[in-house]
C-alpha atoms as a PDB file:
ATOM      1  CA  UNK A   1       0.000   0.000   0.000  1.00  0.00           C
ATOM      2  CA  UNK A   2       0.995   3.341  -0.509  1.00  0.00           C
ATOM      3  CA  UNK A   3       0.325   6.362   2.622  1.00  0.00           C
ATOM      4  CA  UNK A   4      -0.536   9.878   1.622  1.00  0.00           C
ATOM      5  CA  UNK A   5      -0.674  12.441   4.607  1.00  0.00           C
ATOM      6  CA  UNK A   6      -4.190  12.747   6.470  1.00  0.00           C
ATOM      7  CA  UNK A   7      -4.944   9.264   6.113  1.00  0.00           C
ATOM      8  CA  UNK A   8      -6.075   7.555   8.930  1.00  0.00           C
ATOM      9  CA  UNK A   9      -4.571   3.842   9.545  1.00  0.00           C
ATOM     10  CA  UNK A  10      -5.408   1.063  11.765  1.00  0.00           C
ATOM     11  CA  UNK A  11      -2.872  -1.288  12.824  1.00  0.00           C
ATOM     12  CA  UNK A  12      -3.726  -5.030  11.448  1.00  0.00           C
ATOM     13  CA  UNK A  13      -0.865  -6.998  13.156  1.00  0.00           C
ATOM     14  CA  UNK A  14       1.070  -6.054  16.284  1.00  0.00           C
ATOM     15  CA  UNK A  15       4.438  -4.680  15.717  1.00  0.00           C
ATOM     16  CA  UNK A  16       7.487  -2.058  16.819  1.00  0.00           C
ATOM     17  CA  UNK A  17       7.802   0.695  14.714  1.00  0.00           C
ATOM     18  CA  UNK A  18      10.464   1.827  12.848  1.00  0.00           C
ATOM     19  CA  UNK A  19      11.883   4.558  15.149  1.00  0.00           C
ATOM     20  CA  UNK A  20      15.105   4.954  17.118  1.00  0.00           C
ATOM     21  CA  UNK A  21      13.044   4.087  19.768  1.00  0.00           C
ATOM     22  CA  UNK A  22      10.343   1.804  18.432  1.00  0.00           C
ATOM     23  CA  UNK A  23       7.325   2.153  19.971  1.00  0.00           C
ATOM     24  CA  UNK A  24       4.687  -1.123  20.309  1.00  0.00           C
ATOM     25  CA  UNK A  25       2.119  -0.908  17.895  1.00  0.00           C
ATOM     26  CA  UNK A  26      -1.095  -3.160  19.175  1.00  0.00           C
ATOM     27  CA  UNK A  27      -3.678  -4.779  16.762  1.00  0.00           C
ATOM     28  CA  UNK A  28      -6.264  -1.934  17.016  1.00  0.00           C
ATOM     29  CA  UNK A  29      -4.421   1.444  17.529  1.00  0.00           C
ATOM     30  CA  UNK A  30      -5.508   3.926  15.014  1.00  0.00           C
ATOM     31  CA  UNK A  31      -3.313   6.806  13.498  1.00  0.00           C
ATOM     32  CA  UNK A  32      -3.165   9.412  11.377  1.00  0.00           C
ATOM     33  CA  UNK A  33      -0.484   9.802   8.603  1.00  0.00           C
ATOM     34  CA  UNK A  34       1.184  13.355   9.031  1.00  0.00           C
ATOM     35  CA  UNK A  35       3.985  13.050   6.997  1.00  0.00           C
ATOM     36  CA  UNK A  36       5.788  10.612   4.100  1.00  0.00           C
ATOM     37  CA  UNK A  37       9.915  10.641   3.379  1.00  0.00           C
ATOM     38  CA  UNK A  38      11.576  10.383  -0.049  1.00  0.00           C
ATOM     39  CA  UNK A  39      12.076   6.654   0.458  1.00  0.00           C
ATOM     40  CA  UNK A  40       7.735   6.340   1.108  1.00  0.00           C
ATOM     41  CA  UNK A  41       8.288   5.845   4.814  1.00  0.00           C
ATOM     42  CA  UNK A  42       5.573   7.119   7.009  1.00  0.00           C
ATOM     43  CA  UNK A  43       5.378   9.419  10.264  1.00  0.00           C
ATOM     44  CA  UNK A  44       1.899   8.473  11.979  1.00  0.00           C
ATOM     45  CA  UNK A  45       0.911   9.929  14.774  1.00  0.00           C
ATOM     46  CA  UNK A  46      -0.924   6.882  16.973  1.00  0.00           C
ATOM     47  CA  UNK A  47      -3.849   8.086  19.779  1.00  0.00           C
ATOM     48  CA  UNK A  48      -3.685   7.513  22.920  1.00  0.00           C
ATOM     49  CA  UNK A  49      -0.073   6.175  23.352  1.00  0.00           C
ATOM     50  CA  UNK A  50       1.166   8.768  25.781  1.00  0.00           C
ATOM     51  CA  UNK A  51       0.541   7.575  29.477  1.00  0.00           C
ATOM     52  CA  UNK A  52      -1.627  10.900  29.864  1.00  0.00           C
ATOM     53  CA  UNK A  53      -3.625   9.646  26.565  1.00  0.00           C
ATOM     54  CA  UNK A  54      -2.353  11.764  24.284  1.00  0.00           C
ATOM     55  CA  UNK A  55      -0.987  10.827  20.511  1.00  0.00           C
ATOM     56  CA  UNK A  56       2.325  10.490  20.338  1.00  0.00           C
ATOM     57  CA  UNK A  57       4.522  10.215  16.414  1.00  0.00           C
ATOM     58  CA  UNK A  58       6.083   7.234  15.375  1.00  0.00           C
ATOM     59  CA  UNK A  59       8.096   6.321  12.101  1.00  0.00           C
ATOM     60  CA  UNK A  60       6.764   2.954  10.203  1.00  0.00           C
ATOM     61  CA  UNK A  61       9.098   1.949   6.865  1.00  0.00           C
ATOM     62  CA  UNK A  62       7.213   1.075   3.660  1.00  0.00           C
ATOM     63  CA  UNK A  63       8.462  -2.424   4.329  1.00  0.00           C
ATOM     64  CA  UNK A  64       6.169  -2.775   7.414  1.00  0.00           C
ATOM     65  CA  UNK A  65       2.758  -0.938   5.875  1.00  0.00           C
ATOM     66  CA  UNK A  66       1.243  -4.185   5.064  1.00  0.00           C
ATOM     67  CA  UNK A  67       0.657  -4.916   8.608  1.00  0.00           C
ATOM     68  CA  UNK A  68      -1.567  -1.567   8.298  1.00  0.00           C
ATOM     69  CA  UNK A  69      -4.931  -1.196   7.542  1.00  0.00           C
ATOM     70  CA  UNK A  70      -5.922   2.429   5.561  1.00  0.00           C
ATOM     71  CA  UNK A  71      -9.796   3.323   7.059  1.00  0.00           C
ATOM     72  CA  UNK A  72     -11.684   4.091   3.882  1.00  0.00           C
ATOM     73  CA  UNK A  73     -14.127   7.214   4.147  1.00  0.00           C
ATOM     74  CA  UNK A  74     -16.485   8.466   1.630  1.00  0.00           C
ATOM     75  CA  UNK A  75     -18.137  11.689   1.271  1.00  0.00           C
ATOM     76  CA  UNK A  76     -21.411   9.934   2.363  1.00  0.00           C
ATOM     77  CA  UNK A  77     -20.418   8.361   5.292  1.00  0.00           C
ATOM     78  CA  UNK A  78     -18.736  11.728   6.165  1.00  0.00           C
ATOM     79  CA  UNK A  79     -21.808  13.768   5.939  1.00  0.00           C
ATOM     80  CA  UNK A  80     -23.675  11.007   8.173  1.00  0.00           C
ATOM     81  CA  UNK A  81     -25.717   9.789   5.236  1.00  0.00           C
ATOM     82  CA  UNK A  82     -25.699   6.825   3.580  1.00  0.00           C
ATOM     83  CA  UNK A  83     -27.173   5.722   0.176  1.00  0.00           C
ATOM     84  CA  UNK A  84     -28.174   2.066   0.253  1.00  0.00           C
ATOM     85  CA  UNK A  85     -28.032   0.013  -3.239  1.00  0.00           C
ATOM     86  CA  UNK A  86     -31.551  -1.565  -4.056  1.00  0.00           C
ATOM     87  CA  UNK A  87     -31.815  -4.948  -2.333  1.00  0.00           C
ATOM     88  CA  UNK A  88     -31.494  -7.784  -5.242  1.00  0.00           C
ATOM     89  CA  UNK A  89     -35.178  -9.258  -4.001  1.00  0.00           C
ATOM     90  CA  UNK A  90     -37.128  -5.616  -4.189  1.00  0.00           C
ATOM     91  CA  UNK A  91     -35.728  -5.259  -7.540  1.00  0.00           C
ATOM     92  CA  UNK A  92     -37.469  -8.575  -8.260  1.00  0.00           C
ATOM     93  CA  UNK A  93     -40.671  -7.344  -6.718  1.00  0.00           C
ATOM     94  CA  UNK A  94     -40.864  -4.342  -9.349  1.00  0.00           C
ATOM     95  CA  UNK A  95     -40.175  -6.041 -12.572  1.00  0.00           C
ATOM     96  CA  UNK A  96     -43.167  -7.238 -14.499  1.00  0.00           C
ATOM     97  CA  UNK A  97     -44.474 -10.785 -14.024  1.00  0.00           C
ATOM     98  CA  UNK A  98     -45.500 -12.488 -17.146  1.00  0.00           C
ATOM     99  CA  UNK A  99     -48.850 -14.644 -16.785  1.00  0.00           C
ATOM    100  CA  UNK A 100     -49.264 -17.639 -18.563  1.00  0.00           C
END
């Protein structure tokens, strides 16, 4: 996969980071993507991993973003509403029935 700053992540397999001083990513944690180096490696900035709750930044190589998870948003689950496809079976209830 390839990170783009403002994307939110969500960490699919526990792992250190990449920092000089890794820090323990859990299954779970959820961060946001503030910056990406030359070589494509990230800076994410995971909540809650300061002991007073706050987010704190952490470095994660390219090698390492498949055990991350990019949270897909759309414009209509940002706004709250959702459009909903057809079902398949009320689709069947409007087409015409032919009578023999």
């Amino acid at each position: 996969i390839e990170l783009r700053p403002g994307q939110i992540v969500i960490v699919w397999t526990d792992f250190p980071s990449d920092s000089q001083q890794p820090m323990w990513l859990d299954v779970g944690d959820v961060g946001k993507v503030t910056g990406v180096d030359s070589d494509g490696d990230a800076l994410i900035s995971i909540a809650g991993k300061d002991t007073g709750g706050k987010s704190l930044s952490t470095v994660v190589k390219k090698k390492n973003f498949g055990k991350l998870r990019v949270q897909v948003t759309t414009p209509a689950t940002s706004t709250g509403k959702q459009k909903l496809p057809m079902a398949p079976q009320a689709a069947e209830s409007v087409a015409p029935q032919n009578a023999t």
